[in-house]
PDB file of N, CA and C in Angstrom:
ATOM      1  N   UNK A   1      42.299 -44.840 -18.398  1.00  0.00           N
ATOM      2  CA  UNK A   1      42.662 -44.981 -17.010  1.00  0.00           C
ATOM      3  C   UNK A   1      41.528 -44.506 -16.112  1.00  0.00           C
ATOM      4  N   UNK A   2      40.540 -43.123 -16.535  1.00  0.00           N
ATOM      5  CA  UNK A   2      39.874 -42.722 -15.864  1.00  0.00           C
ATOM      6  C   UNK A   2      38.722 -43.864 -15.842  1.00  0.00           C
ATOM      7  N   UNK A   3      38.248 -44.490 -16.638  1.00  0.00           N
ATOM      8  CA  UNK A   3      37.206 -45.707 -16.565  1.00  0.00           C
ATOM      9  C   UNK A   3      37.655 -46.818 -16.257  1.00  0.00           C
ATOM     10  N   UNK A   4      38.942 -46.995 -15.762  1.00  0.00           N
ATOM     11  CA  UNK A   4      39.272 -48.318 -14.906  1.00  0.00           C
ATOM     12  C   UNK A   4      39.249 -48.245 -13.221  1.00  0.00           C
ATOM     13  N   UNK A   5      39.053 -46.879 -12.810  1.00  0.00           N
ATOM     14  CA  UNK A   5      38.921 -46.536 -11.257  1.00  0.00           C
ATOM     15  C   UNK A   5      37.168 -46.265 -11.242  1.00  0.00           C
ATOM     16  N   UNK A   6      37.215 -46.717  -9.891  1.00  0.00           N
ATOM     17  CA  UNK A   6      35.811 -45.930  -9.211  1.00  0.00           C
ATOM     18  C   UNK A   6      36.351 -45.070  -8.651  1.00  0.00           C
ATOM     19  N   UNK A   7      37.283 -44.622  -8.296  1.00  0.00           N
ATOM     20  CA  UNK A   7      37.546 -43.995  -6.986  1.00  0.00           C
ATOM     21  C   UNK A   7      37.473 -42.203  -8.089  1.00  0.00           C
ATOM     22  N   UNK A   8      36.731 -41.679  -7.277  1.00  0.00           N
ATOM     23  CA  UNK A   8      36.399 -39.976  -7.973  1.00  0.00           C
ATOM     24  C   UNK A   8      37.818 -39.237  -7.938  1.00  0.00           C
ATOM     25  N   UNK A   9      38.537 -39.123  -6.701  1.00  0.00           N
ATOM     26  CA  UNK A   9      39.543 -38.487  -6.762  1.00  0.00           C
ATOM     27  C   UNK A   9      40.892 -38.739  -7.190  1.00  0.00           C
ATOM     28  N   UNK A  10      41.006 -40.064  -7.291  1.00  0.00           N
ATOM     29  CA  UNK A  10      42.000 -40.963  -8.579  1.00  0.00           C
ATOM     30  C   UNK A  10      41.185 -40.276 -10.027  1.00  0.00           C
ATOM     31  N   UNK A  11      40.259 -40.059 -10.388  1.00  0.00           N
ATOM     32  CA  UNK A  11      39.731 -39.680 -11.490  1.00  0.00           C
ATOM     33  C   UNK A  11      40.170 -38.269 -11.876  1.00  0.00           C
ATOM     34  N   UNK A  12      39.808 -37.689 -10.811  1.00  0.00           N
ATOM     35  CA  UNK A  12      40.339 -35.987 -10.864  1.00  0.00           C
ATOM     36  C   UNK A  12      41.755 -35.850 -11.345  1.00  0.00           C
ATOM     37  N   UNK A  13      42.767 -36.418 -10.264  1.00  0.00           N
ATOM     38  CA  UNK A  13      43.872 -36.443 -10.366  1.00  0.00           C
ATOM     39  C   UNK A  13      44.420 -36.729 -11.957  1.00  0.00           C
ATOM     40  N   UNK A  14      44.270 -37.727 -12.509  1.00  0.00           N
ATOM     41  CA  UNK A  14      43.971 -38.231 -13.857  1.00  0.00           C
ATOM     42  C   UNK A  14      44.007 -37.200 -14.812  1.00  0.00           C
ATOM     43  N   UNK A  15      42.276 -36.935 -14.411  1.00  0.00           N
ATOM     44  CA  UNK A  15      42.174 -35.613 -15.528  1.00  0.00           C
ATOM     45  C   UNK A  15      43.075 -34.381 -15.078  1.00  0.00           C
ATOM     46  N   UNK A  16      43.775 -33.921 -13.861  1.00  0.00           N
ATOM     47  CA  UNK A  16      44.550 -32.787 -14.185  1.00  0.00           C
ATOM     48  C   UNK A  16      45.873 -33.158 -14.413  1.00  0.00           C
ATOM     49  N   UNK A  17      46.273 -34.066 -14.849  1.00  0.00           N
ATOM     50  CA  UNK A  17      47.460 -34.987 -14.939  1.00  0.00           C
ATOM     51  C   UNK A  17      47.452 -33.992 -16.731  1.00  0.00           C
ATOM     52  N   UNK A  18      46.233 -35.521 -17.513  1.00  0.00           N
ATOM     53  CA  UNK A  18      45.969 -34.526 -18.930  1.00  0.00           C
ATOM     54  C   UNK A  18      45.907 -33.734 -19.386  1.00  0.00           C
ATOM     55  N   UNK A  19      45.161 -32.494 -18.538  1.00  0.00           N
ATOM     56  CA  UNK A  19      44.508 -31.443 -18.690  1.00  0.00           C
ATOM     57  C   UNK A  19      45.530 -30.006 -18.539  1.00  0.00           C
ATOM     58  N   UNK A  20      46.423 -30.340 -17.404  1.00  0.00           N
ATOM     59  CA  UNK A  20      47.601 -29.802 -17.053  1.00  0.00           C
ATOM     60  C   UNK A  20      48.850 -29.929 -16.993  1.00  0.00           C
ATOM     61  N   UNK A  21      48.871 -31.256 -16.045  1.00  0.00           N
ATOM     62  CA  UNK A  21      50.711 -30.891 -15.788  1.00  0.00           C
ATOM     63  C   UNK A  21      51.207 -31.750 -16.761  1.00  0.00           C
ATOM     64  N   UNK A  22      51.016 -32.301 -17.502  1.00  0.00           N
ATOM     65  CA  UNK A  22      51.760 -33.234 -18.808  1.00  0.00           C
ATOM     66  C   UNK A  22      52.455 -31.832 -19.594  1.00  0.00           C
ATOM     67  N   UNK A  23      51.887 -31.019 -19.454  1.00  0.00           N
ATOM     68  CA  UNK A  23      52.439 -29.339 -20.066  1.00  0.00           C
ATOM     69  C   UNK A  23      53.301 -28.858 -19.292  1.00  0.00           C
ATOM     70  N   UNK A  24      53.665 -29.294 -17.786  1.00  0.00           N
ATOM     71  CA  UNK A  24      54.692 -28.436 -17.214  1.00  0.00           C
ATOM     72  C   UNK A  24      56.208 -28.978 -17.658  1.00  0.00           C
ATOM     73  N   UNK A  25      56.839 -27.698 -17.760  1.00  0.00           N
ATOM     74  CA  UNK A  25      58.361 -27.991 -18.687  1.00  0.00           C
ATOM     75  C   UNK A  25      59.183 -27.235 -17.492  1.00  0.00           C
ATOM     76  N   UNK A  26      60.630 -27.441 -17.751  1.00  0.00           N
ATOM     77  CA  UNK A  26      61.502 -26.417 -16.789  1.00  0.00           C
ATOM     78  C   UNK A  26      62.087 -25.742 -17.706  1.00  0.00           C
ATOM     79  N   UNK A  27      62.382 -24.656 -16.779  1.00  0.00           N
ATOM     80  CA  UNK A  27      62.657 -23.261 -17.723  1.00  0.00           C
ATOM     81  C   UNK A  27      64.513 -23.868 -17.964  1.00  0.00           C
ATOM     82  N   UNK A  28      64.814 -24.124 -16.748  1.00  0.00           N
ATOM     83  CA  UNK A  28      66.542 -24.482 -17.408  1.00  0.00           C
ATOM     84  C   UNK A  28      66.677 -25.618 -17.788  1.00  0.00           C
ATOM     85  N   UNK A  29      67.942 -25.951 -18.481  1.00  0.00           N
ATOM     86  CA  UNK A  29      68.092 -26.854 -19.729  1.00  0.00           C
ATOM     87  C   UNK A  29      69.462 -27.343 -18.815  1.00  0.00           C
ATOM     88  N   UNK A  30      70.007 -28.425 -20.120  1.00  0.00           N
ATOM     89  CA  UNK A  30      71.323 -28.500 -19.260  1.00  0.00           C
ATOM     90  C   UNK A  30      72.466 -27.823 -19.817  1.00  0.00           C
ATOM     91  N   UNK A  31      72.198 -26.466 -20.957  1.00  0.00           N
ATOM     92  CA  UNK A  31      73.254 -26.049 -20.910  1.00  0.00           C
ATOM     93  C   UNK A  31      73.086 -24.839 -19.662  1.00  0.00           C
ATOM     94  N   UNK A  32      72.137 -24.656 -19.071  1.00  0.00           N
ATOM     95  CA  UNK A  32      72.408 -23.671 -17.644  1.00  0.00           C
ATOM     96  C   UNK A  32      73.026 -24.149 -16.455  1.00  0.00           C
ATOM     97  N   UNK A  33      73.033 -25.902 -16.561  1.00  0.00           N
ATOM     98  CA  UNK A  33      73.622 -26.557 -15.801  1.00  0.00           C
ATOM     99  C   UNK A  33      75.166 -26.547 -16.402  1.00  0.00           C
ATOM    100  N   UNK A  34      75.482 -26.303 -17.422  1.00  0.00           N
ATOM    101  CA  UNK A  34      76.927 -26.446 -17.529  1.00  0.00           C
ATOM    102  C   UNK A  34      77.924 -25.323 -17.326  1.00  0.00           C
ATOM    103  N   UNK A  35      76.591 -23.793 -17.433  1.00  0.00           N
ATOM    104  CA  UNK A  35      77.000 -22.326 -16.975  1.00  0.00           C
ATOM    105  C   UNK A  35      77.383 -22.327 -15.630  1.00  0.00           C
ATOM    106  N   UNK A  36      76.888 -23.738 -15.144  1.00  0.00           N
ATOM    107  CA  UNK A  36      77.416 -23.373 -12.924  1.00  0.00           C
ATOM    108  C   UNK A  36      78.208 -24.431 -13.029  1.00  0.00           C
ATOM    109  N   UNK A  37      78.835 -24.662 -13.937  1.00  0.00           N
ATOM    110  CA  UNK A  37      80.386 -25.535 -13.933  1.00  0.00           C
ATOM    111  C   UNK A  37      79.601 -26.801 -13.101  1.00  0.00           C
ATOM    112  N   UNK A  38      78.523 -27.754 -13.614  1.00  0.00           N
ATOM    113  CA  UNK A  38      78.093 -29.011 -13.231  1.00  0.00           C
ATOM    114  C   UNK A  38      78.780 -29.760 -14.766  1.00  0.00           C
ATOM    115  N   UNK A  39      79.612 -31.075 -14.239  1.00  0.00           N
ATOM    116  CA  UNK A  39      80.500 -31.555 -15.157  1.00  0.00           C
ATOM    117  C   UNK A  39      78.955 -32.643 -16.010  1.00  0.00           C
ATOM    118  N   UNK A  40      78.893 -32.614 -17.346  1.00  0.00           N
ATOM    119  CA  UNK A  40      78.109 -33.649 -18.037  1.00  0.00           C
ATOM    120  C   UNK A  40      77.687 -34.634 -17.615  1.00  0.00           C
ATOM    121  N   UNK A  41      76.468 -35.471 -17.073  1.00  0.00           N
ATOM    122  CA  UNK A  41      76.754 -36.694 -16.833  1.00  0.00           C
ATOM    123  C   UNK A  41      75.322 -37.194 -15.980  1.00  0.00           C
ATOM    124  N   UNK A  42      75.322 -37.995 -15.355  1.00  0.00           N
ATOM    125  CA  UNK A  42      73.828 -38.472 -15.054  1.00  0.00           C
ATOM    126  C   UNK A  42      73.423 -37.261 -13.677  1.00  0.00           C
ATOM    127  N   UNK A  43      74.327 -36.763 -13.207  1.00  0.00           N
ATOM    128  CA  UNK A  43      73.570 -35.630 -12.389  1.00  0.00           C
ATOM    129  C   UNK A  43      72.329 -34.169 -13.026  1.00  0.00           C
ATOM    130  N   UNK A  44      72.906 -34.132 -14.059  1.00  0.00           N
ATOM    131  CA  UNK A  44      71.803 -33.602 -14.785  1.00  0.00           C
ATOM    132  C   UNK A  44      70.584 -34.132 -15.087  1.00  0.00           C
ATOM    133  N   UNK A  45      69.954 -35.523 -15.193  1.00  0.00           N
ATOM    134  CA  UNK A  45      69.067 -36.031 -15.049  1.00  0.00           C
ATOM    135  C   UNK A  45      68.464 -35.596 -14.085  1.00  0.00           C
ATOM    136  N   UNK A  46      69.285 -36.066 -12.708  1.00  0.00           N
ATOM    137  CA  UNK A  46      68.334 -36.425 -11.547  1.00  0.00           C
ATOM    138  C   UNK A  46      68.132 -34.463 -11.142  1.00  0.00           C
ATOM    139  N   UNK A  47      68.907 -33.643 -11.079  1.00  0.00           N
ATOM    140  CA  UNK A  47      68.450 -32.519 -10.815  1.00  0.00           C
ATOM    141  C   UNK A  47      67.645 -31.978 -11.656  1.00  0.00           C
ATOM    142  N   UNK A  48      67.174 -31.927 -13.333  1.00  0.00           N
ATOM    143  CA  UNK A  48      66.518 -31.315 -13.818  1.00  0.00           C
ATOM    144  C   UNK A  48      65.014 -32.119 -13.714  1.00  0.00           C
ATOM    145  N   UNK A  49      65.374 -34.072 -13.089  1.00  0.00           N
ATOM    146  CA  UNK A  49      63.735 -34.578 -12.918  1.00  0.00           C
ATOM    147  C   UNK A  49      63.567 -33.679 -11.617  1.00  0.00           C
ATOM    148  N   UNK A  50      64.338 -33.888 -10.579  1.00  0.00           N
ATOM    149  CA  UNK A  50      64.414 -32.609  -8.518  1.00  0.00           C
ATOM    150  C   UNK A  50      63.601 -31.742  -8.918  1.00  0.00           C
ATOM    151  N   UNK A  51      63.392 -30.846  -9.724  1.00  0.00           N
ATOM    152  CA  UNK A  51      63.244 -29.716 -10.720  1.00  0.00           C
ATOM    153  C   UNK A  51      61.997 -29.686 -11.037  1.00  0.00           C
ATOM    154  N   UNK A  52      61.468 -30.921 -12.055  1.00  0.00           N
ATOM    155  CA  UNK A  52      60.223 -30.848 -12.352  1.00  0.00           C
ATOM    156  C   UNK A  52      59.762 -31.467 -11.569  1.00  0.00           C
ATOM    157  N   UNK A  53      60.049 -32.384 -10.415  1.00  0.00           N
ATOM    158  CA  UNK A  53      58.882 -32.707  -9.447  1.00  0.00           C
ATOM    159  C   UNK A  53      58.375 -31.454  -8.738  1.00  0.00           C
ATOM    160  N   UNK A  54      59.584 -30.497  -8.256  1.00  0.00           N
ATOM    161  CA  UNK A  54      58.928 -29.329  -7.312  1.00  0.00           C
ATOM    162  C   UNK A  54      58.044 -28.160  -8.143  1.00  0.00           C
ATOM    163  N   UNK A  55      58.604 -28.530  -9.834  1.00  0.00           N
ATOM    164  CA  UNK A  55      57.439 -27.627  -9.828  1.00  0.00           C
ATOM    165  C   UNK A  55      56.447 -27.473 -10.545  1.00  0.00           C
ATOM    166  N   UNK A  56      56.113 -29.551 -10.294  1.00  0.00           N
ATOM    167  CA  UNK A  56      54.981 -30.416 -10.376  1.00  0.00           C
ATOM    168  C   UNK A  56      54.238 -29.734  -9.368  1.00  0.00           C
ATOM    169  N   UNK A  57      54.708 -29.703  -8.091  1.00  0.00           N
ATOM    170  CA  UNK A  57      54.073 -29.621  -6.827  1.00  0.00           C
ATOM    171  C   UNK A  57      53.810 -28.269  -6.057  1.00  0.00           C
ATOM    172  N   UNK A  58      54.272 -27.310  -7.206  1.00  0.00           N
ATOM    173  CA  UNK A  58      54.150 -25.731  -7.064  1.00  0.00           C
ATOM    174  C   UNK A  58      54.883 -25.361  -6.139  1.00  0.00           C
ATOM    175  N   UNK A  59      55.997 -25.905  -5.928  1.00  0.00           N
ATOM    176  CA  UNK A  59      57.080 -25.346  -4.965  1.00  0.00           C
ATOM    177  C   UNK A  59      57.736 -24.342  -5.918  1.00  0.00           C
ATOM    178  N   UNK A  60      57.983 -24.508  -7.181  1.00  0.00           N
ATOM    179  CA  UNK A  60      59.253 -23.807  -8.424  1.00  0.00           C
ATOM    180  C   UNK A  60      57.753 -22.889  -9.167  1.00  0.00           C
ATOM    181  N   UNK A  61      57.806 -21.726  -9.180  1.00  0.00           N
ATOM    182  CA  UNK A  61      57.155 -20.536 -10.024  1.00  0.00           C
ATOM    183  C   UNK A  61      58.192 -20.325 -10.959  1.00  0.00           C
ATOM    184  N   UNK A  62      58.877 -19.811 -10.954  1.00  0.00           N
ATOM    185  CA  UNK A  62      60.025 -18.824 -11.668  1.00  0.00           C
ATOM    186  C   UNK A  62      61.161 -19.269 -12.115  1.00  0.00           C
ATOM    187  N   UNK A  63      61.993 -19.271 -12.884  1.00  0.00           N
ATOM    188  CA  UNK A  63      63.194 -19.557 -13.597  1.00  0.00           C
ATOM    189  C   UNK A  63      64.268 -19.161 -12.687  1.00  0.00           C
ATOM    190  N   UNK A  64      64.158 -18.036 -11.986  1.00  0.00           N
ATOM    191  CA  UNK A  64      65.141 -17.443 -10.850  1.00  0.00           C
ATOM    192  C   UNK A  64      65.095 -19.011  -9.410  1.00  0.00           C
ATOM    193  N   UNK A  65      64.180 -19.403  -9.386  1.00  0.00           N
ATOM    194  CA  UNK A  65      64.066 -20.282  -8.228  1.00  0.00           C
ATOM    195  C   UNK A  65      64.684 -21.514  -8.564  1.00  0.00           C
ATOM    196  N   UNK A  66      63.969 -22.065 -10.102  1.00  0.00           N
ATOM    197  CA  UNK A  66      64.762 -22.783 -10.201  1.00  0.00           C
ATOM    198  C   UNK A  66      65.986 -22.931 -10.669  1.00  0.00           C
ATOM    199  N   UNK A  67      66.862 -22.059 -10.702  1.00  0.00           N
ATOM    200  CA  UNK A  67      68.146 -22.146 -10.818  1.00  0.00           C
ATOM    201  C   UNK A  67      68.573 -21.891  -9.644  1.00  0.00           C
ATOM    202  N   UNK A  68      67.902 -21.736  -8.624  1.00  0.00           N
ATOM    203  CA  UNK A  68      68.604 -21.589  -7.060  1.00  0.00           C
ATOM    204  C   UNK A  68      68.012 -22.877  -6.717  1.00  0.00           C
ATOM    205  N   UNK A  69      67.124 -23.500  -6.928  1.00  0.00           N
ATOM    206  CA  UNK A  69      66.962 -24.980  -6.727  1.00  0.00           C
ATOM    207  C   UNK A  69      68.456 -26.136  -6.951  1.00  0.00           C
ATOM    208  N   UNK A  70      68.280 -25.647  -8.259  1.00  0.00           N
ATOM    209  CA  UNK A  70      69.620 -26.425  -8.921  1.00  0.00           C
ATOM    210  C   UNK A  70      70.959 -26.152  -7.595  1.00  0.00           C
ATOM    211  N   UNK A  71      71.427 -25.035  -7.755  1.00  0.00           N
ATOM    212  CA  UNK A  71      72.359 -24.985  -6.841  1.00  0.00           C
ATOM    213  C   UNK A  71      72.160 -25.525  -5.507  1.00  0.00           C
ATOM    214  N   UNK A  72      71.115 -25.687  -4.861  1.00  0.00           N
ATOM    215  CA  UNK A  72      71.259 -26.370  -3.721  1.00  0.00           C
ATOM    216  C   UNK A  72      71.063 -27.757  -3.907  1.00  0.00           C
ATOM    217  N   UNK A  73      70.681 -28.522  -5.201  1.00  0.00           N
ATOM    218  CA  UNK A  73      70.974 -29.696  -5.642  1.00  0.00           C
ATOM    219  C   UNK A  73      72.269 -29.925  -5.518  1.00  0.00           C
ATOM    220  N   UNK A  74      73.096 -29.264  -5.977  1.00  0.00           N
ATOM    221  CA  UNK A  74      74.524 -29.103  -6.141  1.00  0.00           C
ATOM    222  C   UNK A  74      75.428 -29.313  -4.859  1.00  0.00           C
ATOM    223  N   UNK A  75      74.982 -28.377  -3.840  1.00  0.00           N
ATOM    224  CA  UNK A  75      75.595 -28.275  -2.245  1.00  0.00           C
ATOM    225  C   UNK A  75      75.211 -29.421  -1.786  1.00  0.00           C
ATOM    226  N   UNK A  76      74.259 -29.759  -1.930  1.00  0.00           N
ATOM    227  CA  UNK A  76      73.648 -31.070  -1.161  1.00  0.00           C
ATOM    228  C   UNK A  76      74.129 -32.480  -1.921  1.00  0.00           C
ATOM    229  N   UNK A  77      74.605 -32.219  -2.710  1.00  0.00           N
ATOM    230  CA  UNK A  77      75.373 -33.374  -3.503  1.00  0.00           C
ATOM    231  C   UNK A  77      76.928 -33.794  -3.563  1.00  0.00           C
ATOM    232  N   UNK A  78      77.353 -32.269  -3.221  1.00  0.00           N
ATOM    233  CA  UNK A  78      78.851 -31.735  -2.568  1.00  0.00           C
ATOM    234  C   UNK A  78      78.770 -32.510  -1.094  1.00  0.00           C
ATOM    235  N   UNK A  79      77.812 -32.102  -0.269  1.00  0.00           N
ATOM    236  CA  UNK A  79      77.753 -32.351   0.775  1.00  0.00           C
ATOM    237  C   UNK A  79      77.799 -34.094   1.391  1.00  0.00           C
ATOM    238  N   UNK A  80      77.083 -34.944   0.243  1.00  0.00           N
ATOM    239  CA  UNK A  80      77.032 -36.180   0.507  1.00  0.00           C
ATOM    240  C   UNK A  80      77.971 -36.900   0.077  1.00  0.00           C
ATOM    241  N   UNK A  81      79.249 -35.953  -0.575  1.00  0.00           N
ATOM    242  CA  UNK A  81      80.642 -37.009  -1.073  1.00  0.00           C
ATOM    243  C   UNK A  81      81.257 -37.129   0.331  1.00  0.00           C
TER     244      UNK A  81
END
């Protein structure tokens, strides 16, 4: 991929794609999602991908955050029924 761009900073990006975040994991699973009474089912997808985008993007440090992430996944999902 990196030798199909000219562009340098498409290149960078690339290499810390490889180099790094292909390694970032989330600390909760979905049985921590089933400890906050979230019923089985495709909402666990989309909050544990919510999850690793933010902390793709260094919003999520800590295991404490993201399980307060999760819960406001939760309110905000409450909120849109």
């Amino acid at each position: 991929m990196m030798a199909a761009t000219e562009h340098e900073s498409i290149k960078k990006l690339i290499s810390n794609y490889f180099t790094q975040l292909r390694y970032v994991k989330t600390s909760i699973r979905g049985k921590d999602l089933l400890e906050m009474d979230i019923a089985p089912g495709p909402a666990y997808r989309e909050i544990l991908q919510d999850i690793l985008f933010a902390k793709l993007n260094g919003e999520l440090k800590t295991r404490v955050e993201e399980v307060e992430f999760a819960k406001s996944c939760i309110s905000a999902a409450l909120l849109n029924k």
